[in-house]
C-alpha atoms as a PDB file:
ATOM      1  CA  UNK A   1     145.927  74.864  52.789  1.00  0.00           C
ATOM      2  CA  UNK A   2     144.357  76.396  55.647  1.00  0.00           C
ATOM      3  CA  UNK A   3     141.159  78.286  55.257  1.00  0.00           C
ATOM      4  CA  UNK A   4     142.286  80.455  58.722  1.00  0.00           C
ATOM      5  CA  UNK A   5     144.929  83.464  57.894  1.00  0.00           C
ATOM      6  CA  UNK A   6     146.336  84.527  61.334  1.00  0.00           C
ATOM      7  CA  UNK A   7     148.472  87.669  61.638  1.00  0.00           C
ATOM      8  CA  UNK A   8     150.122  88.078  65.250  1.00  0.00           C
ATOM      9  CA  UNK A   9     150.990  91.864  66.671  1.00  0.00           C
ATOM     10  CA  UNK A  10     152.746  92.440  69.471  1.00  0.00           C
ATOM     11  CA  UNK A  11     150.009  91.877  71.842  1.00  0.00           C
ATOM     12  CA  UNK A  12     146.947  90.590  69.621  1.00  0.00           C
ATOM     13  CA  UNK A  13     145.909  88.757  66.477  1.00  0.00           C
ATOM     14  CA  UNK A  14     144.143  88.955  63.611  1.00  0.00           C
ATOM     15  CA  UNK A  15     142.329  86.149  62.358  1.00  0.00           C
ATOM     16  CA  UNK A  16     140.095  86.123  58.987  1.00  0.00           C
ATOM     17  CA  UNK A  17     138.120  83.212  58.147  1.00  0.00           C
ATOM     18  CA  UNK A  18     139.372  83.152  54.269  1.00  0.00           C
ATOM     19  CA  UNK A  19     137.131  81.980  52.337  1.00  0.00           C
ATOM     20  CA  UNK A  20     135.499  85.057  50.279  1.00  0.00           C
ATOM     21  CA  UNK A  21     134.383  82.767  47.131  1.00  0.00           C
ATOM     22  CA  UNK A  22     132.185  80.846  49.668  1.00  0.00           C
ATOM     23  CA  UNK A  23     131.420  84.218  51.422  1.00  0.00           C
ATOM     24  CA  UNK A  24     133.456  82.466  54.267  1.00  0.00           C
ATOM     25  CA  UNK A  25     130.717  79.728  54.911  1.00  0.00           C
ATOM     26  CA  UNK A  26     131.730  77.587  58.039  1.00  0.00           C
ATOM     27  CA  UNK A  27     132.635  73.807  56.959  1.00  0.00           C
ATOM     28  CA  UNK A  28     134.666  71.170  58.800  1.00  0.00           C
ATOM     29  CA  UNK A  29     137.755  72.460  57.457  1.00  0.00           C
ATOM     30  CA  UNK A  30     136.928  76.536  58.347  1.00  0.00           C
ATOM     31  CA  UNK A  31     136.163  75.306  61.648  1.00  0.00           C
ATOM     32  CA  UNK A  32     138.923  73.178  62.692  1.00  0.00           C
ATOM     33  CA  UNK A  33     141.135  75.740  61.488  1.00  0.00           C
ATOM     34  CA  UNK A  34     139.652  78.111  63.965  1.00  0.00           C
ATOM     35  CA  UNK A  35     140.096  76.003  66.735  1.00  0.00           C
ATOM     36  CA  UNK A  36     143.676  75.356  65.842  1.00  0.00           C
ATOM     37  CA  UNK A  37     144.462  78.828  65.586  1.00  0.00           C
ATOM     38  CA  UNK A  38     142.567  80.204  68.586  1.00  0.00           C
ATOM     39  CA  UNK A  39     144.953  77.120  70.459  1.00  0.00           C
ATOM     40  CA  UNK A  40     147.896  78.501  68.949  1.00  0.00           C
ATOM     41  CA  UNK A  41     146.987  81.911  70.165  1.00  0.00           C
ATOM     42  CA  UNK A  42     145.932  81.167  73.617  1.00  0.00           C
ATOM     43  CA  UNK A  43     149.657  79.625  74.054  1.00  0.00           C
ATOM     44  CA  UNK A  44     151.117  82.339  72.452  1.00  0.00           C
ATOM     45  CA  UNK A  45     153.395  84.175  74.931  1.00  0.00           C
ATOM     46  CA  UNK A  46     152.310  87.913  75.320  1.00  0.00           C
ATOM     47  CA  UNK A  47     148.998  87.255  73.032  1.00  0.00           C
ATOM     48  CA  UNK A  48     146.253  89.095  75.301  1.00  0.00           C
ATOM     49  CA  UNK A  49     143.650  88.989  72.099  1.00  0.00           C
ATOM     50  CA  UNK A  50     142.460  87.733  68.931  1.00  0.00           C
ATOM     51  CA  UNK A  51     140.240  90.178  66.301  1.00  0.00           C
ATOM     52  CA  UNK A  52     138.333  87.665  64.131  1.00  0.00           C
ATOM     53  CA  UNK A  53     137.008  88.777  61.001  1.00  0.00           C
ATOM     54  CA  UNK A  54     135.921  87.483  57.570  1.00  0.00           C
ATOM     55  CA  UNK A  55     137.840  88.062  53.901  1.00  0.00           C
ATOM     56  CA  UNK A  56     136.554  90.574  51.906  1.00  0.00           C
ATOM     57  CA  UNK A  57     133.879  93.098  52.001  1.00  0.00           C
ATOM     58  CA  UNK A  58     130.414  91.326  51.666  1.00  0.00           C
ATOM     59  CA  UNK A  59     130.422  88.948  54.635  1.00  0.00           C
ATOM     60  CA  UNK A  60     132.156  88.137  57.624  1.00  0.00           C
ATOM     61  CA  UNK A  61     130.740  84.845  57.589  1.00  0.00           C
ATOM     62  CA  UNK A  62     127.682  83.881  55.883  1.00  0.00           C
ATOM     63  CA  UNK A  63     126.882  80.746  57.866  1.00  0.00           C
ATOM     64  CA  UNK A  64     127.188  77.362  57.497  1.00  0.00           C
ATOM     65  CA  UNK A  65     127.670  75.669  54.190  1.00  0.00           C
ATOM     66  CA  UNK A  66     124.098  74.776  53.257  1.00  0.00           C
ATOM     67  CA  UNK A  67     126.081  72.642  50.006  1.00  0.00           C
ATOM     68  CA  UNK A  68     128.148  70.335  52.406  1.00  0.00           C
ATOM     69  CA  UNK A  69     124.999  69.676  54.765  1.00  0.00           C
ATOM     70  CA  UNK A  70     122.143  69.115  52.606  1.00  0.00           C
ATOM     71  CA  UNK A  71     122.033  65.567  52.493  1.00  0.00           C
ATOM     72  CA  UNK A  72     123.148  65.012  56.200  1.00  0.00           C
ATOM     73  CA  UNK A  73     121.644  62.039  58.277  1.00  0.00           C
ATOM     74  CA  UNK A  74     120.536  62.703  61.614  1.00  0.00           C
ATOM     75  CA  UNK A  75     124.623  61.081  62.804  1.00  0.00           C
ATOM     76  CA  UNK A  76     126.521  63.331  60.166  1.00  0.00           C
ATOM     77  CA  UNK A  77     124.255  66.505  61.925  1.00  0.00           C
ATOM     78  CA  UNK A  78     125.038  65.686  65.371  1.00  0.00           C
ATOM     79  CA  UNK A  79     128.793  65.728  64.740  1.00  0.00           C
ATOM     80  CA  UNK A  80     128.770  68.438  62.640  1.00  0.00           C
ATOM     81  CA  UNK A  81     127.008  70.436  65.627  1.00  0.00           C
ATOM     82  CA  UNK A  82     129.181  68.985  68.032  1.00  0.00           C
ATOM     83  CA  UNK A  83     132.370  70.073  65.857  1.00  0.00           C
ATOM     84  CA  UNK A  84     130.689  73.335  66.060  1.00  0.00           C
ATOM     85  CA  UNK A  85     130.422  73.866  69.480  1.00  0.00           C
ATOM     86  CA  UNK A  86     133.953  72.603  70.218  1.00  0.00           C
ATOM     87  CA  UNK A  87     135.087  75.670  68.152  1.00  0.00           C
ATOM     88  CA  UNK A  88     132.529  78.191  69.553  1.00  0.00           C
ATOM     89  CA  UNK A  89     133.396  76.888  73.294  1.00  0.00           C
ATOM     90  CA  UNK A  90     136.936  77.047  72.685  1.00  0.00           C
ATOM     91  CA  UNK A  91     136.498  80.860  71.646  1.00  0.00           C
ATOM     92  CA  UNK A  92     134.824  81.000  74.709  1.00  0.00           C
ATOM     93  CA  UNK A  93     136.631  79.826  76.941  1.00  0.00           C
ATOM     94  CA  UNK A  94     139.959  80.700  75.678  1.00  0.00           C
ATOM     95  CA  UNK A  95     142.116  83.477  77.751  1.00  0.00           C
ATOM     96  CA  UNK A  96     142.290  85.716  75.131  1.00  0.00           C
ATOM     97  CA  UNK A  97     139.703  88.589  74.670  1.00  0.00           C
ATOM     98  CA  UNK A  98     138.153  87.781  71.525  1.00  0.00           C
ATOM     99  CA  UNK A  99     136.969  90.674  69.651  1.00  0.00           C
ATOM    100  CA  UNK A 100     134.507  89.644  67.039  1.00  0.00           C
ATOM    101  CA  UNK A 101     134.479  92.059  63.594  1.00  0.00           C
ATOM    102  CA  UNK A 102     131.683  91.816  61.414  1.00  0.00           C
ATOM    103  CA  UNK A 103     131.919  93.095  58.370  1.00  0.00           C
ATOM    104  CA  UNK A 104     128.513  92.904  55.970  1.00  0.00           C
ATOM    105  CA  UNK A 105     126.855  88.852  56.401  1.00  0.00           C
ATOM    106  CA  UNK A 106     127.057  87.682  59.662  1.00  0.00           C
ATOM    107  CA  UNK A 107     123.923  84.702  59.429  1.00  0.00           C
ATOM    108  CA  UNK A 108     123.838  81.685  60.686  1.00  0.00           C
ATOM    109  CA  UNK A 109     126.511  80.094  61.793  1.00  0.00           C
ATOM    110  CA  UNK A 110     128.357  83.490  61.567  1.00  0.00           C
ATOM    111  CA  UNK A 111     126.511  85.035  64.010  1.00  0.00           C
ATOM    112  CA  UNK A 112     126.868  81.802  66.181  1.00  0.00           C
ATOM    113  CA  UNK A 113     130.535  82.259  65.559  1.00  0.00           C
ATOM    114  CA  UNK A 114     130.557  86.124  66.433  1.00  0.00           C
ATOM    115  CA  UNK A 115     128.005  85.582  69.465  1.00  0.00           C
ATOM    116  CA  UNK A 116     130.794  83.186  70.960  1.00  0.00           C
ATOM    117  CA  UNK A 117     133.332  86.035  71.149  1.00  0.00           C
ATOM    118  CA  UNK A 118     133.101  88.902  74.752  1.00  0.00           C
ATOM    119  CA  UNK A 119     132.933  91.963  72.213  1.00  0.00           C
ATOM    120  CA  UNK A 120     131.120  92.273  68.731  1.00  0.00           C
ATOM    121  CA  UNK A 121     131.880  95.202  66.496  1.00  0.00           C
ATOM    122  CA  UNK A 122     130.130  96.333  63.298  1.00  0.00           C
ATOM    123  CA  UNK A 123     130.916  98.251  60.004  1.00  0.00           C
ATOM    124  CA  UNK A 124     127.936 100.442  58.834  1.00  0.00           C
ATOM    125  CA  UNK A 125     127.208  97.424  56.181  1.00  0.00           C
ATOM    126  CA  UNK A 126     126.887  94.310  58.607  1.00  0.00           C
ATOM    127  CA  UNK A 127     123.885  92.627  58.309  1.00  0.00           C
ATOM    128  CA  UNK A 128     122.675  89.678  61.223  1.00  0.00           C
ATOM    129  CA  UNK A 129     120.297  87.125  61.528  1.00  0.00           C
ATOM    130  CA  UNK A 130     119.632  83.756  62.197  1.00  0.00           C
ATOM    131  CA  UNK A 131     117.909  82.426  59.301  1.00  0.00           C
ATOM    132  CA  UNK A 132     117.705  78.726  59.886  1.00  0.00           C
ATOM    133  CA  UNK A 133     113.907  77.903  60.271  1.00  0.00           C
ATOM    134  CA  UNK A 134     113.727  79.290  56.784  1.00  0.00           C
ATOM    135  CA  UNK A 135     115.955  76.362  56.226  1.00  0.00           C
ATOM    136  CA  UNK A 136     113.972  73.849  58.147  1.00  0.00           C
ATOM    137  CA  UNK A 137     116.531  73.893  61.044  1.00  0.00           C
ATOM    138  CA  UNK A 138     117.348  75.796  64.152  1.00  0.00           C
ATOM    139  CA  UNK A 139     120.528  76.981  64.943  1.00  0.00           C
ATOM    140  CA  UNK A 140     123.076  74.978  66.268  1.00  0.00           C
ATOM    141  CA  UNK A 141     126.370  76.143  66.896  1.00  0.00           C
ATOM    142  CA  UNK A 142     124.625  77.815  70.379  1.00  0.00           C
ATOM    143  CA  UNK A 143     122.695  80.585  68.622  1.00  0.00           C
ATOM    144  CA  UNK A 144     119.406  79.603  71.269  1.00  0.00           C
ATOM    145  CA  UNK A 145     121.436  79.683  73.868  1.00  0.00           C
ATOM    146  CA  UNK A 146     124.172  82.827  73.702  1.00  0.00           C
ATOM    147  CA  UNK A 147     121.569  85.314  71.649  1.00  0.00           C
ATOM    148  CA  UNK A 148     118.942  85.296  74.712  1.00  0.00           C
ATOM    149  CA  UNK A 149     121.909  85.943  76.957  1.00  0.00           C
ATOM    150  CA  UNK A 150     122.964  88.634  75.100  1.00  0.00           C
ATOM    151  CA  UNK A 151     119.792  90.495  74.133  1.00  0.00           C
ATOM    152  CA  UNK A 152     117.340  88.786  76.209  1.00  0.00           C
ATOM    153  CA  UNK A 153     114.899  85.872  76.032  1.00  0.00           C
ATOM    154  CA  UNK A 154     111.944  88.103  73.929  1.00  0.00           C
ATOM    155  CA  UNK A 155     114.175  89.020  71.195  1.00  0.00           C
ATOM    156  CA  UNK A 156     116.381  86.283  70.546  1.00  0.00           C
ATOM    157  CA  UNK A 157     112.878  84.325  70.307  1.00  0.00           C
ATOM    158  CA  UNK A 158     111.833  86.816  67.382  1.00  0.00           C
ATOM    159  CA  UNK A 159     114.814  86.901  66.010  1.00  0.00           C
ATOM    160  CA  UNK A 160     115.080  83.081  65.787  1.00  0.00           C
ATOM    161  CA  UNK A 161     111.377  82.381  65.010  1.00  0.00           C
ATOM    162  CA  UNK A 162     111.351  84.791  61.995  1.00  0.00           C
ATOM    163  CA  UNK A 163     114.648  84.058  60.235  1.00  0.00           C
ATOM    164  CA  UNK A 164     114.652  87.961  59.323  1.00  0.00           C
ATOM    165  CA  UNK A 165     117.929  89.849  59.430  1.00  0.00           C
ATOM    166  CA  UNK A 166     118.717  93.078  61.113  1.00  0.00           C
ATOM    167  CA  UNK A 167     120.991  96.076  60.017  1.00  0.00           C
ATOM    168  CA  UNK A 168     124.091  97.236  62.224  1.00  0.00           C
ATOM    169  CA  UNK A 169     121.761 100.097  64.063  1.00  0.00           C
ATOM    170  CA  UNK A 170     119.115  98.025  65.210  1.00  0.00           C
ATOM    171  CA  UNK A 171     122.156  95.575  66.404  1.00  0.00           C
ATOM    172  CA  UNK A 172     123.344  97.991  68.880  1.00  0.00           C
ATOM    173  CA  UNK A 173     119.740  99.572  69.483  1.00  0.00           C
ATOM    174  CA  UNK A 174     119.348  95.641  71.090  1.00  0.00           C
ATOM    175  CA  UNK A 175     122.307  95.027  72.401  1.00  0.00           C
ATOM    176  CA  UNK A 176     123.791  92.651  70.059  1.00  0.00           C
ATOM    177  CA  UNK A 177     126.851  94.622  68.566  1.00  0.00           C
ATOM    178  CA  UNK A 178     128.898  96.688  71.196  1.00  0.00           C
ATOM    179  CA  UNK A 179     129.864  99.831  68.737  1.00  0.00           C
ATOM    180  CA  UNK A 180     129.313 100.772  65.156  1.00  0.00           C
ATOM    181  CA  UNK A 181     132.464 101.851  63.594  1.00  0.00           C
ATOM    182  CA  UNK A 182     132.628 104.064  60.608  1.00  0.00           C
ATOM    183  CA  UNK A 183     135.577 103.774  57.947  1.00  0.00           C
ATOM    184  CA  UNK A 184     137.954 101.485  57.615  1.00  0.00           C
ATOM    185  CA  UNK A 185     136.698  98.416  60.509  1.00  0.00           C
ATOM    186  CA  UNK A 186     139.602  96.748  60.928  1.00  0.00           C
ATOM    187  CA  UNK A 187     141.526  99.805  61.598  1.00  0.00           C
ATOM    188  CA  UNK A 188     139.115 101.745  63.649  1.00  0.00           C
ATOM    189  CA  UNK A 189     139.013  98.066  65.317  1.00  0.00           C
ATOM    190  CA  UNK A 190     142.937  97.573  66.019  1.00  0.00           C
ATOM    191  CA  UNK A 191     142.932 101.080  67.610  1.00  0.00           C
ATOM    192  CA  UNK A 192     139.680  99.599  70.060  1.00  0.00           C
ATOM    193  CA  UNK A 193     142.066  96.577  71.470  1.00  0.00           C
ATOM    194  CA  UNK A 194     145.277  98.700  71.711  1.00  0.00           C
ATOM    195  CA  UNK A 195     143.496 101.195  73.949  1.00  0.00           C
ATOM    196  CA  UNK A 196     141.877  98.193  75.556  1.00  0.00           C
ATOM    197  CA  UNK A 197     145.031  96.487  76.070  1.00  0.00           C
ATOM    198  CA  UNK A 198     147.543  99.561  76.531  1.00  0.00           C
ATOM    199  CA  UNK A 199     148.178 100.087  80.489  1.00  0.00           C
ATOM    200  CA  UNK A 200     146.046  97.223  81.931  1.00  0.00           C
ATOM    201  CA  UNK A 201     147.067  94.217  83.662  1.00  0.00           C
ATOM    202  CA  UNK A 202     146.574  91.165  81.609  1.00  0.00           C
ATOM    203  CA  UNK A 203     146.501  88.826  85.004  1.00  0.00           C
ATOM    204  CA  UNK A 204     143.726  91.763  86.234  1.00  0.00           C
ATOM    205  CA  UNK A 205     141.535  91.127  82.827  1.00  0.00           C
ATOM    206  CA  UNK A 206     141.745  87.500  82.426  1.00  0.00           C
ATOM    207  CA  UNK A 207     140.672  87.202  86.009  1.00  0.00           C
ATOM    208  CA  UNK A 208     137.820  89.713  85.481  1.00  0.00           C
ATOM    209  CA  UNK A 209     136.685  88.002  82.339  1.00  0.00           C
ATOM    210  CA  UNK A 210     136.552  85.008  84.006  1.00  0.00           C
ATOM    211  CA  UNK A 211     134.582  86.067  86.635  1.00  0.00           C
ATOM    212  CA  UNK A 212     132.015  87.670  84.682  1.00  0.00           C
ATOM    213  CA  UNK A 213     131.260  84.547  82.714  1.00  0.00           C
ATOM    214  CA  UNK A 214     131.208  81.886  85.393  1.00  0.00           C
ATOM    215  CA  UNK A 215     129.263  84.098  87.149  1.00  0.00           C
ATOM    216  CA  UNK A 216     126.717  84.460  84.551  1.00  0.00           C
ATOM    217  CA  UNK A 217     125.673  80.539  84.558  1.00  0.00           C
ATOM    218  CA  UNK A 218     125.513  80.899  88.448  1.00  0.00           C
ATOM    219  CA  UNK A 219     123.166  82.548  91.423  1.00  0.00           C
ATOM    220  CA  UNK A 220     124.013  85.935  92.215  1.00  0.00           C
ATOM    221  CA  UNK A 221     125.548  85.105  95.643  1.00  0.00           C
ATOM    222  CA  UNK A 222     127.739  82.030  94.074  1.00  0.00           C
ATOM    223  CA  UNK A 223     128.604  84.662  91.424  1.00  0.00           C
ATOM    224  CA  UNK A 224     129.887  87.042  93.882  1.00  0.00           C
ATOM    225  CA  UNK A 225     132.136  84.277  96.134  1.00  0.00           C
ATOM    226  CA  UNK A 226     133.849  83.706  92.393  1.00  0.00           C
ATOM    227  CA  UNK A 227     134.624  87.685  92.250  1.00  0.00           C
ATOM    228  CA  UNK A 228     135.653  87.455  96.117  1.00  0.00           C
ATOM    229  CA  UNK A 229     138.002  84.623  95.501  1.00  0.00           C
ATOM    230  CA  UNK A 230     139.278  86.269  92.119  1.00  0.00           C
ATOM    231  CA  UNK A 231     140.593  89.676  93.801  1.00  0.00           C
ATOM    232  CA  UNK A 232     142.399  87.937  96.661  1.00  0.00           C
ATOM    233  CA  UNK A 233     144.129  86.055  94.122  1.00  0.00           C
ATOM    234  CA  UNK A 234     145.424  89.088  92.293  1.00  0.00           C
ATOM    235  CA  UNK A 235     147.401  90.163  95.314  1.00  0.00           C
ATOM    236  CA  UNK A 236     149.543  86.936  94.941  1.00  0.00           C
ATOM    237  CA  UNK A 237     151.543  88.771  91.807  1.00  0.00           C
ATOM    238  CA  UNK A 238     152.798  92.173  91.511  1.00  0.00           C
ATOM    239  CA  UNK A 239     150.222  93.793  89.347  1.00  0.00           C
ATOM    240  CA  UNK A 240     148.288  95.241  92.307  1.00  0.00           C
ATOM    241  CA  UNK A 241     151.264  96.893  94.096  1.00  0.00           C
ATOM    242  CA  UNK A 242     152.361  98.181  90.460  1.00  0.00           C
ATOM    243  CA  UNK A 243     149.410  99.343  89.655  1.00  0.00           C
ATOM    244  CA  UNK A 244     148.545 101.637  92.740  1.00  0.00           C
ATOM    245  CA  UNK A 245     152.059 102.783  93.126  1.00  0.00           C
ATOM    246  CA  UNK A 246     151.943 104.028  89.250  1.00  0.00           C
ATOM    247  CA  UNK A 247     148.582 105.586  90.625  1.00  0.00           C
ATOM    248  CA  UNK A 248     149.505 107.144  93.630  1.00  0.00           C
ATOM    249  CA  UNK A 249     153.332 108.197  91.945  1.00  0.00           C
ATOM    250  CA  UNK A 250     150.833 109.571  88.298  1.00  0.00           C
ATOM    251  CA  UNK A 251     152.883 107.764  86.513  1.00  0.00           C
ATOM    252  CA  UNK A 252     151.403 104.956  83.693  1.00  0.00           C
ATOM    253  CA  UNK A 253     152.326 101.562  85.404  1.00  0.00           C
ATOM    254  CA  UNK A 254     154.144  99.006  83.722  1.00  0.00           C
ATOM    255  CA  UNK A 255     152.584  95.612  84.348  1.00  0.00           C
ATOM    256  CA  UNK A 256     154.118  91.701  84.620  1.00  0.00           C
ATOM    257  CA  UNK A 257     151.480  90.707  82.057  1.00  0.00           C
END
């Protein structure tokens, strides 16, 4: 039985991590479900994104499971991390625009798992951290690595070094969430990606997308000759010429992809 639930729409996904009794705690299983499903997705024809969220209402996902990993030898933790990566980096590096959701507990490996997605959005209750010195461990599913990319080197070095957990305002006070939604997330989150989706050129994002995160790893001016070489290549389809003729006409253009 698979611990992933995936729900496709026409032009996105939902997938919940669904395991609420464990407060959706990240094992081998939870994990190569993910993996498989964000797979499935990215060969999904007309699947542009994938909204990942956790069952019910106190966590989105907790962490890792502390139960499972307790009495791990230094060979059981390295391929445990390694499993863990190979989900996170297939997130990554997927095509599809992955929207992370977090609803309430996002710790641990849950905010690993939610810092591995482009977009992170909050409910009022969510509640982050990376808690793993208190543990006697540091995080590895990439928290030392993504978090100071996404907030800086200063704070993800206070928020790893003190374990303590931050509420959904200070989140987006620092960077770490993009929006905090009131009501209903998942809703309020399916309108986000429709307007995000609705009247842009798939080919146009993906290529963008890409850009911006090889760039990222790279020199400024090697950055830039990726973004050169990526806009050329656009004008090889259609979606350019469809795209400024819908502009110039003020009509909504109708893309390939």
């Amino acid at each position: 039985m698979s611990t992933v639930r995936v729900e496709k729409k026409e032009s996105y996904a939902i997938v919940t991590v669904d395991r609420p009794e464990a407060l959706n705690a990240l094992n081998e299983d939870v994990l190569n479900d993910l993996h498989a499903a964000t797979q499935d997705l990215s060969q999904t024809p007309g699947c542009r994104a994938m909204l990942l969220t956790g069952a019910g209402e106190k966590a989105f996902v907790a962490g890792a499971d502390i139960a499972a990993m307790e009495q791990f030898t230094p060979n059981e933790a390295l391929k445990f991390a390694e499993l863990g990566h190979r989900t996170m980096n297939a997130i990554s590096s997927s095509e599809l625009i992955s929207i992370a959701l977090i609803n309430g507990f996002a710790l641990g490996g849950g905010l690993e798992l939610a810092l591995a997605c482009d977009i992170r959005l909050a409910g009022a209750n969510a509640r982050m951290g990376l808690p793993e010195v208190t543990l006697g461990l540091l995080p590895g599913f990439g928290g030392t690595q993504r978090l100071p990319r996404v907030v800086g080197r200063g704070l993800a070095l206070e928020m790893i070094l003190s374990g303590d957990m931050i509420d959904a305002g200070r989140a987006y006070e620092i960077g770490l969430v993009n929006r905090v939604l009131e009501g209903d997330l998942l809703a309020e989150a399916e309108k986000y990606v429709s307007k995000m989706l609705e009247y842009k050129s798939g080919a146009a994002q993906r290529a963008a997308r890409w850009a911006l995160h090889a760039g990222m790893d790279l020199p400024l001016t090697a950055g830039l000759q990726k973004e050169i070489h990526q806009f050329s290549e656009l004008f090889s389809g259609s979606d350019p010429q469809k795209g400024m003729a819908a502009f110039l006409a003020k009509q909504k253009p109708e893309f390939e992809s």
